[in-house]
N, C-alpha and C. Protein backbone atom coordinates (compact mmCIF):
# COMPACT_ATOMS: atom_id res chain seq x y z
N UNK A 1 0.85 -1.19 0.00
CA UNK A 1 0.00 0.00 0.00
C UNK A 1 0.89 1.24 0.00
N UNK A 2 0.50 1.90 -0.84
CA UNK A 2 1.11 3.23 -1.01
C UNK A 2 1.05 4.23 0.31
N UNK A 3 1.61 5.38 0.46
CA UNK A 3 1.71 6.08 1.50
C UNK A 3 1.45 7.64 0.59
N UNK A 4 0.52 8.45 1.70
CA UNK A 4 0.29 9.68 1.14
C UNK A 4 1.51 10.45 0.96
N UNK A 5 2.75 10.14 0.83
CA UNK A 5 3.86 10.91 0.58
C UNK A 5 3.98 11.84 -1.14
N UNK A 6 3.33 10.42 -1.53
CA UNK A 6 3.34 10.92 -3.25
C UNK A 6 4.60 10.74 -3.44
N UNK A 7 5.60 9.55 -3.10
CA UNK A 7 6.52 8.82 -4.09
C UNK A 7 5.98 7.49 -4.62
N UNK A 8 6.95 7.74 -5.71
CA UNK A 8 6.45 7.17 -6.84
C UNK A 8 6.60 5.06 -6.07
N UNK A 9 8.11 5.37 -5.29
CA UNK A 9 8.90 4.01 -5.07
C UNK A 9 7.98 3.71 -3.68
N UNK A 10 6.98 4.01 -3.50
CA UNK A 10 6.22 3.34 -1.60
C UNK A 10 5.44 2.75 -2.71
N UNK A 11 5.14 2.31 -4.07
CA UNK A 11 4.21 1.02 -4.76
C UNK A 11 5.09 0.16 -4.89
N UNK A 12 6.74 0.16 -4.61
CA UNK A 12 7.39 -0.63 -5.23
C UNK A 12 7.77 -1.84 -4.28
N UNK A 13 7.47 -1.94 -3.02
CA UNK A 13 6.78 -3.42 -2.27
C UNK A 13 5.72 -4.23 -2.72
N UNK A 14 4.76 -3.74 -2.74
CA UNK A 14 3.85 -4.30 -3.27
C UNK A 14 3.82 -4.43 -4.70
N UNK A 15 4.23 -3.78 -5.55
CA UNK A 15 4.98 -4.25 -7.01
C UNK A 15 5.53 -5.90 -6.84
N UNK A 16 6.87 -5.58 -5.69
CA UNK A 16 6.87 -6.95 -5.63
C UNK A 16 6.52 -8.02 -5.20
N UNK A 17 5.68 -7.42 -4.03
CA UNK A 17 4.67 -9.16 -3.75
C UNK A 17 4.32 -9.31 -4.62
N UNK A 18 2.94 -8.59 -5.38
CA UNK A 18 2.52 -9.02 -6.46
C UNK A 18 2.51 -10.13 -7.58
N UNK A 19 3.72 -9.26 -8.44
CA UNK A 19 4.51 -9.91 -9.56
C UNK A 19 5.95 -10.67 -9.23
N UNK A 20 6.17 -10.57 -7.86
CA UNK A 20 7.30 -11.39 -8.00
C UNK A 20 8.49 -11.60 -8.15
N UNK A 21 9.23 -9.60 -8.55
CA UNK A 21 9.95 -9.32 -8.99
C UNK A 21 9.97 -7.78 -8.90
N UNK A 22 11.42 -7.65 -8.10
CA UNK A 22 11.88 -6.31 -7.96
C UNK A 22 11.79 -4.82 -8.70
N UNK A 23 11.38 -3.94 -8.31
CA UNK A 23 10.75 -2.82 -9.27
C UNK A 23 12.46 -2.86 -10.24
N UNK A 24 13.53 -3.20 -9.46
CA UNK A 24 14.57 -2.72 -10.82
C UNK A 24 14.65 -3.41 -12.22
N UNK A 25 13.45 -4.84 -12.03
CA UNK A 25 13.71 -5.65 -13.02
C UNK A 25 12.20 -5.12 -14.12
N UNK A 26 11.35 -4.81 -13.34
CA UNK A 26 10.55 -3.77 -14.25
C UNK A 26 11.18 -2.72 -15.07
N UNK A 27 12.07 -1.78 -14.22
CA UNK A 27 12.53 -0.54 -14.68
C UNK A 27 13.58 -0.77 -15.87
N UNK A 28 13.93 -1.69 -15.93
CA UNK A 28 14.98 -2.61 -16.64
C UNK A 28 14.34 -2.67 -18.03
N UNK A 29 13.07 -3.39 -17.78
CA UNK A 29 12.34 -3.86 -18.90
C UNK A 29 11.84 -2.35 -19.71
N UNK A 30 11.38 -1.53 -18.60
CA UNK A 30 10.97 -0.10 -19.56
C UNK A 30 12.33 0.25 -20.14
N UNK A 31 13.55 0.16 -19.48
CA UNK A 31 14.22 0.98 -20.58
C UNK A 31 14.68 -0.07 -21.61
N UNK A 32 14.98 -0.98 -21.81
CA UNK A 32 14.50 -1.44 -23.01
C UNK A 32 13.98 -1.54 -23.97
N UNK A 33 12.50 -0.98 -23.87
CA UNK A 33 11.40 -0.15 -24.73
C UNK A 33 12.16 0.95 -25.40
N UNK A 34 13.22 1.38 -25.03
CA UNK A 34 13.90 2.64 -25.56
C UNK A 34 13.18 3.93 -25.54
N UNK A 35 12.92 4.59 -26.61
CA UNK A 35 12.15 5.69 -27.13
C UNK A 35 10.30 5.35 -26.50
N UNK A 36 9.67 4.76 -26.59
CA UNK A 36 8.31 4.36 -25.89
C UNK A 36 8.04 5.63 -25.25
N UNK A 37 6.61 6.15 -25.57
CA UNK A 37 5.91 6.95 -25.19
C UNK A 37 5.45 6.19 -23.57
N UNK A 38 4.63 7.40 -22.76
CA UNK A 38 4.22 6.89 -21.95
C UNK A 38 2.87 6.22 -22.23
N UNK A 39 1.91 6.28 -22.84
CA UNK A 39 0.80 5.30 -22.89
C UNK A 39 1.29 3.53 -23.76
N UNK A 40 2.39 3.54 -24.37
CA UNK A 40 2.89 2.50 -24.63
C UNK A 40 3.67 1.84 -23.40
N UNK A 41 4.16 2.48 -22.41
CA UNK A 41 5.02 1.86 -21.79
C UNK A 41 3.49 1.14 -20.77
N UNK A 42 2.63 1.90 -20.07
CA UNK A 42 1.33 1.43 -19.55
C UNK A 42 1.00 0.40 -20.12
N UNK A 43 0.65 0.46 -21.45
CA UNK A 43 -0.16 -1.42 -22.34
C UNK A 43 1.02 -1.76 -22.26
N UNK A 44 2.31 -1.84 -22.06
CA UNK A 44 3.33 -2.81 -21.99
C UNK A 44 2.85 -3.44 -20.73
N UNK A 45 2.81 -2.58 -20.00
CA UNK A 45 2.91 -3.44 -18.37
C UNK A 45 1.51 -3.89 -17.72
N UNK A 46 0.68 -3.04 -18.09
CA UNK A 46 -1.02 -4.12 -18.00
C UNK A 46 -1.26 -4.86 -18.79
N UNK A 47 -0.95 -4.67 -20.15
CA UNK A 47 -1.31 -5.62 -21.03
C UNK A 47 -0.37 -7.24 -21.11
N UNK A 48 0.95 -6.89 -20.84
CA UNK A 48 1.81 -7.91 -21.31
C UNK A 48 2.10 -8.42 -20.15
N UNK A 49 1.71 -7.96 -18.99
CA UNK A 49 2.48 -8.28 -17.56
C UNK A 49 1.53 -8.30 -16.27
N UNK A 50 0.23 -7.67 -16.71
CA UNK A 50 -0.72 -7.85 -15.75
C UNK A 50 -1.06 -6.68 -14.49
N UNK A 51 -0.69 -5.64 -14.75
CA UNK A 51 0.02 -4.74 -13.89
C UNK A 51 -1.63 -3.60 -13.57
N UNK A 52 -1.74 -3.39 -12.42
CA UNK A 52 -2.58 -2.43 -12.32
C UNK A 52 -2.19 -0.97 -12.89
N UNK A 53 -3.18 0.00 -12.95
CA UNK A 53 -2.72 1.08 -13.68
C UNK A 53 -2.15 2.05 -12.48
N UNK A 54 -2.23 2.17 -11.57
CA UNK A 54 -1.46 2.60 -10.11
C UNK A 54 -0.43 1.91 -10.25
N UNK A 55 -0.02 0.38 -10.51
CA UNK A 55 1.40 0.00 -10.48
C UNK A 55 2.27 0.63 -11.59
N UNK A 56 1.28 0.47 -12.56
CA UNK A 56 1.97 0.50 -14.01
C UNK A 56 2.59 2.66 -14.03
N UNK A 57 1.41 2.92 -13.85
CA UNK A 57 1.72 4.65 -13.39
C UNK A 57 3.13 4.52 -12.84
N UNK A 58 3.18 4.14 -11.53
CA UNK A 58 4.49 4.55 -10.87
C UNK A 58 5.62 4.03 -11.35
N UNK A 59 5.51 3.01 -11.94
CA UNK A 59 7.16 2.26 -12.43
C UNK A 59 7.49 3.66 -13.90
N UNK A 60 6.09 3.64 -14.83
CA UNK A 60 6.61 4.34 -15.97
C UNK A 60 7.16 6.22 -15.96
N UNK A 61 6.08 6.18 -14.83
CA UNK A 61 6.73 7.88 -13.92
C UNK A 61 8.39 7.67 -13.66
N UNK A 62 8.53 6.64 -12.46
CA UNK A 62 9.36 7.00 -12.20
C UNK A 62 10.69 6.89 -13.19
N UNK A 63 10.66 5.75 -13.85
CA UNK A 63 11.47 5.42 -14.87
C UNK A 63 11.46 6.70 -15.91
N UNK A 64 10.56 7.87 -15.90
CA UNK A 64 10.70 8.69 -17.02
C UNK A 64 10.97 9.88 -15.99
N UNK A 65 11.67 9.63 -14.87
CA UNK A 65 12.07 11.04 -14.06
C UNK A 65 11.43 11.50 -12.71
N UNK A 66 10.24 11.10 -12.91
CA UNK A 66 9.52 12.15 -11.95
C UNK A 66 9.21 10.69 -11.00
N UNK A 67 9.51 11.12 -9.97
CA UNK A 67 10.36 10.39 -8.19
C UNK A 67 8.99 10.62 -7.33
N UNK A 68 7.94 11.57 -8.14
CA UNK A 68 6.93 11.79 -6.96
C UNK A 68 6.14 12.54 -7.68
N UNK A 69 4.10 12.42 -7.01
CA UNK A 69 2.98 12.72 -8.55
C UNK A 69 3.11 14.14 -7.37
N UNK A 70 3.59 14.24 -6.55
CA UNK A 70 3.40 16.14 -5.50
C UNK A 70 3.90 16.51 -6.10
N UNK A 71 3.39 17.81 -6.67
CA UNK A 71 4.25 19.31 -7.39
C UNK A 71 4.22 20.31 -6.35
N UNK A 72 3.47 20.06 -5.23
CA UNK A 72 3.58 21.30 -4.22
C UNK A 72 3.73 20.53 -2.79
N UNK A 73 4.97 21.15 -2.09
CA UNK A 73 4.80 20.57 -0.81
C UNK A 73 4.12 21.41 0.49
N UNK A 74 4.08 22.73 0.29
CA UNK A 74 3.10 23.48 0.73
C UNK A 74 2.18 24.57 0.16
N UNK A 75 0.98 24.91 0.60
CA UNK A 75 0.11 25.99 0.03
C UNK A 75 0.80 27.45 -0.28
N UNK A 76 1.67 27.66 0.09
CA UNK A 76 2.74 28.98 -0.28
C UNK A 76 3.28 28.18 -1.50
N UNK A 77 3.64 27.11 -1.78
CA UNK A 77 4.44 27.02 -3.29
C UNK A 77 3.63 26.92 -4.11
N UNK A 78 2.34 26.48 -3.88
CA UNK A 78 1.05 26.59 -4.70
C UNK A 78 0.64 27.74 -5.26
N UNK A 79 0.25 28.13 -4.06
CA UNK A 79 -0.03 30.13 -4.46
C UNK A 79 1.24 31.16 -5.39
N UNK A 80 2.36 29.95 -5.47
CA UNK A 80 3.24 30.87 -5.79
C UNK A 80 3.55 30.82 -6.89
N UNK A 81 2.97 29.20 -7.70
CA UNK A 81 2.76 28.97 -9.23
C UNK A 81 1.29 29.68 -9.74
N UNK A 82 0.58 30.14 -9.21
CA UNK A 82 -0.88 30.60 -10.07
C UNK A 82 -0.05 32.01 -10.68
N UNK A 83 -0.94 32.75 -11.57
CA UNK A 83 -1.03 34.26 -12.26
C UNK A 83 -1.23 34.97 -10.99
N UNK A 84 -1.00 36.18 -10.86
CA UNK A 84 -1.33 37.13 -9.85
C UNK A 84 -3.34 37.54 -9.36
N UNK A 85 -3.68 36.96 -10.61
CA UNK A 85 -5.05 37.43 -10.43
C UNK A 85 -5.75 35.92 -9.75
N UNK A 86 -5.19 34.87 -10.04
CA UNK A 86 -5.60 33.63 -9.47
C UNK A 86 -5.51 33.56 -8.34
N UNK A 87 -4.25 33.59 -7.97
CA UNK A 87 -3.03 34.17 -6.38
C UNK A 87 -4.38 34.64 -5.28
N UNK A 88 -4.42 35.78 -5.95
CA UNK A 88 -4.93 37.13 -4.90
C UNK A 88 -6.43 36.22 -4.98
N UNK A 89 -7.15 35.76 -5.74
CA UNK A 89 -8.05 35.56 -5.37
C UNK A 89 -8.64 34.56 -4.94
N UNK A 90 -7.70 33.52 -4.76
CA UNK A 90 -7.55 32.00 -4.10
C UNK A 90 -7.28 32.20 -2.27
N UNK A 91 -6.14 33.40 -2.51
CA UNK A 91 -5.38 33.55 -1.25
C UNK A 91 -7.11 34.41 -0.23
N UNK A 92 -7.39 35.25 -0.85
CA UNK A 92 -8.84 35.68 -0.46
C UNK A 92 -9.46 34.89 0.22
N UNK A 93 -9.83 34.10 -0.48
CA UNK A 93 -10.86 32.55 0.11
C UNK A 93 -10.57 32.05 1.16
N UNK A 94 -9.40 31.87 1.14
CA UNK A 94 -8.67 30.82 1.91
C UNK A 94 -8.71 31.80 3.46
N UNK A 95 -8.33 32.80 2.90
CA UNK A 95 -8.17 34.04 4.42
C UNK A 95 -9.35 33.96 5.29
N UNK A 96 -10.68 34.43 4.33
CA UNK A 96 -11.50 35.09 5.34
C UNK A 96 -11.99 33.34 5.47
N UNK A 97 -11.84 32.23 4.95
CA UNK A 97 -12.86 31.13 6.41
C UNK A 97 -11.70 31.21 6.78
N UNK A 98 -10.25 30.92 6.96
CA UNK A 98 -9.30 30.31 8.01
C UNK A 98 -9.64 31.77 9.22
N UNK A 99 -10.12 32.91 9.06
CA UNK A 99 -10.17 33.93 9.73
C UNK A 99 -11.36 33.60 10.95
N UNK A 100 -12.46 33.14 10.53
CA UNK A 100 -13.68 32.51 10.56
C UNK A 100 -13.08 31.26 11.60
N UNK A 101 -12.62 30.47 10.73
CA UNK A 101 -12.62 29.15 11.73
C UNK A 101 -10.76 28.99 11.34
N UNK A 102 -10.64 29.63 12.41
CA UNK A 102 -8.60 29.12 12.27
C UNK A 102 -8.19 27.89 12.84
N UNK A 103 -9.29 27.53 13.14
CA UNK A 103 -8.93 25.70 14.01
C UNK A 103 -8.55 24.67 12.19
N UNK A 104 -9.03 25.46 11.31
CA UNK A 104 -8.98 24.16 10.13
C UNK A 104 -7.39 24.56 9.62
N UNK A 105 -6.97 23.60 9.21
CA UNK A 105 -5.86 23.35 8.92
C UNK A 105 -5.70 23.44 6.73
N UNK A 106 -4.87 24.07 6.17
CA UNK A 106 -4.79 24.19 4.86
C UNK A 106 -3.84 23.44 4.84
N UNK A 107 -3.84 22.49 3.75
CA UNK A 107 -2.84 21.70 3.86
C UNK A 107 -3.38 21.33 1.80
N UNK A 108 -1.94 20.44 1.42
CA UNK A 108 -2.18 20.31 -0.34
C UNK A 108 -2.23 18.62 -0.37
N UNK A 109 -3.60 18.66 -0.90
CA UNK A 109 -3.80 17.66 -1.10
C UNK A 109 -4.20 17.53 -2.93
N UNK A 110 -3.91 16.13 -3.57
CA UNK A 110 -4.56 16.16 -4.72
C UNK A 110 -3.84 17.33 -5.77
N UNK A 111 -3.09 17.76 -5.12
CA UNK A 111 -1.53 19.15 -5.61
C UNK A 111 -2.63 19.87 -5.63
N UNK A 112 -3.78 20.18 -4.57
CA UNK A 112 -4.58 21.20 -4.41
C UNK A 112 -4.81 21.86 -3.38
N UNK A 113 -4.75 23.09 -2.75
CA UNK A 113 -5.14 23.67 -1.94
C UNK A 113 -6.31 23.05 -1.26
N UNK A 114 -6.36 22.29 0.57
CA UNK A 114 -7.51 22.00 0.61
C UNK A 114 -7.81 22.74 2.56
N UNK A 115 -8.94 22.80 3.31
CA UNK A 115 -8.99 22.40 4.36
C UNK A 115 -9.43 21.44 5.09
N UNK A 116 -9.15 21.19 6.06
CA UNK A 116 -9.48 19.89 7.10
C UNK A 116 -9.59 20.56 8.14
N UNK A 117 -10.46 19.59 8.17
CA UNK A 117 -11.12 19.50 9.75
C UNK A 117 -10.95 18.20 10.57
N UNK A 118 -10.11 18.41 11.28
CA UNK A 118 -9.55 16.86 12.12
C UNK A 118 -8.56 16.10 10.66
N UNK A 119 -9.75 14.98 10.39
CA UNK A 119 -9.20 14.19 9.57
C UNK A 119 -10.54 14.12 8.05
N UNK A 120 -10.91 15.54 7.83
CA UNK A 120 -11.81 15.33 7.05
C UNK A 120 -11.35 16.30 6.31
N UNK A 121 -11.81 16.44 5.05
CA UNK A 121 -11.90 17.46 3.82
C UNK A 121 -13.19 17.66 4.30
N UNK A 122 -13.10 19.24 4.21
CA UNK A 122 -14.28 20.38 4.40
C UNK A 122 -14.16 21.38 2.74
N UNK A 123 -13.19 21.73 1.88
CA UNK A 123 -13.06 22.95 1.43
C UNK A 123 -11.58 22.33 0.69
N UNK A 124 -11.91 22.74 -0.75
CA UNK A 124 -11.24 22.45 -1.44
C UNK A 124 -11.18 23.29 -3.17
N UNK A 125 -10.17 23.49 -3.77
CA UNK A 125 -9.83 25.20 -4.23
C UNK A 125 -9.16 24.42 -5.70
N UNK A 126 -9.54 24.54 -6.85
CA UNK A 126 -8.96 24.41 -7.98
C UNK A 126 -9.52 25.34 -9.17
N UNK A 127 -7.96 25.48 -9.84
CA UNK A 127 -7.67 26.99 -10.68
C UNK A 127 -8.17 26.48 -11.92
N UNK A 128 -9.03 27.20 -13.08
CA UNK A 128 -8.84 27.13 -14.67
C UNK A 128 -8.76 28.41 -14.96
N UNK A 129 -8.58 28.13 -16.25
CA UNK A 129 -8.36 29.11 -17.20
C UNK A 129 -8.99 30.52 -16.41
N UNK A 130 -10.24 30.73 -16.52
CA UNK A 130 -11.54 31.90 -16.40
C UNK A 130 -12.11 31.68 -14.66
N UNK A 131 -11.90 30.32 -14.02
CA UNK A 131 -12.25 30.22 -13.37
C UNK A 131 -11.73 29.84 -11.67
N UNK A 132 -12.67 29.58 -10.34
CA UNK A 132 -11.96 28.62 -9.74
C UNK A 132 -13.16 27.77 -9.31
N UNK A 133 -12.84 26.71 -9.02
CA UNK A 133 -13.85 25.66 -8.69
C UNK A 133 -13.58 25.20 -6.81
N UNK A 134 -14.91 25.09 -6.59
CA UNK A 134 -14.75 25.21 -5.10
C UNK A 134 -15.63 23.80 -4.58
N UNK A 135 -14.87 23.60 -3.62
CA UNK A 135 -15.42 21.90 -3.50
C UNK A 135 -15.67 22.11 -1.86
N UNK A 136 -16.88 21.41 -1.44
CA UNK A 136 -17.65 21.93 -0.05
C UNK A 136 -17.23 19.79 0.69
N UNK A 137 -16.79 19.46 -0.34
CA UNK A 137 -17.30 17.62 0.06
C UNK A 137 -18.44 17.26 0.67
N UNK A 138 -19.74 17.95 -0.36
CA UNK A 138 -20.65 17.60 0.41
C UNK A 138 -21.97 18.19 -0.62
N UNK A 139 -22.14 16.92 -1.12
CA UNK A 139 -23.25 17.34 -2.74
C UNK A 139 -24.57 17.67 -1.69
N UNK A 140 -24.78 17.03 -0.56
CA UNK A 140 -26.05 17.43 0.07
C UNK A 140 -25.77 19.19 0.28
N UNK A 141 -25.18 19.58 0.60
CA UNK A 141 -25.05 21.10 0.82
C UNK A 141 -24.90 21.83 -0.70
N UNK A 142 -24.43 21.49 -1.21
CA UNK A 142 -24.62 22.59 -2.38
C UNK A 142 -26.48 22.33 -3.25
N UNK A 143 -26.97 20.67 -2.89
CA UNK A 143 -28.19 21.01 -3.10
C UNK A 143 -29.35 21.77 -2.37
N UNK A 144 -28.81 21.62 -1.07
CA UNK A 144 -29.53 22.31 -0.07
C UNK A 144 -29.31 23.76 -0.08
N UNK A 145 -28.48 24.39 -0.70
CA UNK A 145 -27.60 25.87 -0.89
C UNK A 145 -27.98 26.67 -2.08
N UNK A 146 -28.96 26.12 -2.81
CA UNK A 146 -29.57 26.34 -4.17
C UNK A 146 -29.73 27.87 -4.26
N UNK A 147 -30.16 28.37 -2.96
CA UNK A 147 -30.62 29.89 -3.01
C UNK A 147 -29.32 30.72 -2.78
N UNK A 148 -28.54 30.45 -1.88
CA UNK A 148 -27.29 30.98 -1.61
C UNK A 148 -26.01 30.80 -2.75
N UNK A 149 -26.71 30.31 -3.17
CA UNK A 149 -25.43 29.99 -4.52
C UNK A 149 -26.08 30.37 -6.12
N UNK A 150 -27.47 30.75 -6.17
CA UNK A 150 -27.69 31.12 -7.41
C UNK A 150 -26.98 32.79 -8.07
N UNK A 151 -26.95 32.09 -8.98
CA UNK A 151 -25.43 33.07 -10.04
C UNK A 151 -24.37 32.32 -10.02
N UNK A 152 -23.88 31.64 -9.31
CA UNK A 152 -22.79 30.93 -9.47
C UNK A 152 -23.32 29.32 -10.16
N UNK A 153 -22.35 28.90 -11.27
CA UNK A 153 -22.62 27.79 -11.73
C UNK A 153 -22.22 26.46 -10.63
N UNK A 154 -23.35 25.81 -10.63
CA UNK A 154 -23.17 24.79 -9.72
C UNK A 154 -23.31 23.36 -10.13
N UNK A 155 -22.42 22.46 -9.84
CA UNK A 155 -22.33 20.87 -10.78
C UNK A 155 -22.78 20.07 -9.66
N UNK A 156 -22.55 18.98 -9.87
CA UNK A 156 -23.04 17.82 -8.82
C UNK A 156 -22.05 17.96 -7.20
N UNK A 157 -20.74 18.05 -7.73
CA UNK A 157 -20.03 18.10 -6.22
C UNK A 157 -19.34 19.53 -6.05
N UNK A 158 -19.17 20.65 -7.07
CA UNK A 158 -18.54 21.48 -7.08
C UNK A 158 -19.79 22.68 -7.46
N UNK A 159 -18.91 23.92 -6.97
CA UNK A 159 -19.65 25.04 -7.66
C UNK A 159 -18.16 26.32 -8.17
N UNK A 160 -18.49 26.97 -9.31
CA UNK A 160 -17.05 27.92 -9.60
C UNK A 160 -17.50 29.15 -9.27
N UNK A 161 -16.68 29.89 -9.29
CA UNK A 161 -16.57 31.56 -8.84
C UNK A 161 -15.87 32.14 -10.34
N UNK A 162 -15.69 32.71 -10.55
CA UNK A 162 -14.98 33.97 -11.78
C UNK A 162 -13.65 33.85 -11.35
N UNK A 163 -12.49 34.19 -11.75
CA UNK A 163 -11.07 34.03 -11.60
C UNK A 163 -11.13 35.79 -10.86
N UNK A 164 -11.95 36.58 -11.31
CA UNK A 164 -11.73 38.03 -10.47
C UNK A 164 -12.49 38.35 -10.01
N UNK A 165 -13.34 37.04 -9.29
CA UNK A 165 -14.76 37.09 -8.32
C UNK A 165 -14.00 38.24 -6.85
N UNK A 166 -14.98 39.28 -6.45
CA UNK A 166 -14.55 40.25 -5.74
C UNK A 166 -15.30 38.85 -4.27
N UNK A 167 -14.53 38.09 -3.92
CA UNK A 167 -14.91 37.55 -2.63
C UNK A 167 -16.04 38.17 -1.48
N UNK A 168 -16.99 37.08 -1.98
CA UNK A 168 -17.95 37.43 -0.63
C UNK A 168 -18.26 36.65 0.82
N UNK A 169 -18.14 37.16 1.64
CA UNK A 169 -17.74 36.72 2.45
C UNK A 169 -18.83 36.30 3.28
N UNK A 170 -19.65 36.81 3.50
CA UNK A 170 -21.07 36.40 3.79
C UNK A 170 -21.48 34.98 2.88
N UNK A 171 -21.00 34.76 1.49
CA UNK A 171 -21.62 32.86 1.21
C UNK A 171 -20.42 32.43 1.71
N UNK A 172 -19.59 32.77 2.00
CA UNK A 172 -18.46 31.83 2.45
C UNK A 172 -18.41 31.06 3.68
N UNK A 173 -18.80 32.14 4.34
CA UNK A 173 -18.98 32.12 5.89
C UNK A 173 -20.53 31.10 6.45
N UNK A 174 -20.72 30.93 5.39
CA UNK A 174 -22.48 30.47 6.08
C UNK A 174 -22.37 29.33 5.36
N UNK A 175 -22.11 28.99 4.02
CA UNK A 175 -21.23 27.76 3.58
C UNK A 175 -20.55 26.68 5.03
N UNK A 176 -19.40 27.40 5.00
CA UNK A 176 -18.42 27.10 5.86
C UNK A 176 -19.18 26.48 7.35
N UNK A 177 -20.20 27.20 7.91
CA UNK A 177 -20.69 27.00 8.83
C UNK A 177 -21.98 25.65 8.91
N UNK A 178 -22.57 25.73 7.30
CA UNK A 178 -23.07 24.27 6.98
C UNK A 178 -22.44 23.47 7.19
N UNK A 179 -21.49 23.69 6.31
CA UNK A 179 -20.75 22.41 6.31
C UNK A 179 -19.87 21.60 7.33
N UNK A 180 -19.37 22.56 8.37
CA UNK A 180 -18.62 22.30 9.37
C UNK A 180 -20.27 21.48 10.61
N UNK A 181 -21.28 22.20 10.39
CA UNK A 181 -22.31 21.37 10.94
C UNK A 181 -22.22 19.89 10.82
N UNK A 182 -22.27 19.80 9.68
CA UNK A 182 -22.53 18.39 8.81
C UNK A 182 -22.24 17.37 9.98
């Protein structure tokens, strides 16, 4: 079993119970493949070898460089890859509930900005293009929230804000306070 560290090598025990054979004799076999894209090196190793796509992921990651799927080890290096207009208005959010309830903890999960509560996801923050998408973990509250959230587009588990949404703090706060009910 893997470990929330996000290296690639905590599958590579269980790689070898599995199959039987040491991740170096896998890694062996990918470079062999030579030139092999990464979706070829994957049907190499599920298809020809039996390999789950979590096993097969981490041998062909790591074998092509990347030691670990974390790009951020804290919410400051996060905030520190967005545009300035993403930045300021992620960092917003995040302020006035941690202001609200400073007992929750921000921490990156999913290489996403999230909060917790104890050992739960409450609040969770991802960037596009035009937008940000805001995750409550909790489809009963955003259906129950229908009135407090109309204007904002709302999906089954998420609802988005504008990338230069002027933060309001009043749905945040009463959000926040649902959900921390829950």
């Amino acid at each position: 079993m893997s470990s929330n560290s996000g290296k690639r090598s905590h599958h590579f025990p269980a790689i070898e119970r599995k199959h039987g054979k040491p991740a170096s004799h896998w890694l062996g076999l990918l470079k062999k493949l030579g030139d092999a894209k990464y979706p070829e090196q994957i049907a190499f190793l599920r298809d020809k070898h039996g390999f789950s796509q979590a096993h097969a992921n981490a041998l062909a990651m790591h074998h092509r460089g990347s030691t670990t799927s974390r790009r951020f080890a804290t919410p400051k290096e996060y905030f520190a890859s967005l545009d300035p207009l993403h930045a300021k208005t992620a960092k917003k959010i995040f302020a006035v509930i941690r202001t609200e309830y400073p007992d929750l903890e921000l921490v990156i999960a999913w290489n996403q900005p999230m909060l917790k509560h104890e050992d739960t996801y409450v609040f969770g923050l991802s960037i596009a293009k035009n937008h940000l998408t805001i995750n409550l973990f909790s489809p009963t509250l955003l259906a129950s929230s229908a009135e407090l959230l109309n204007g904002f587009k709302v999906n089954k588990h998420t609802f988005t804000v504008p990338a230069d949404w002027k933060v309001e703090e009043k749905i945040l706060k009463r959000l926040m306070k649902l959900r921390l009910a829950e």
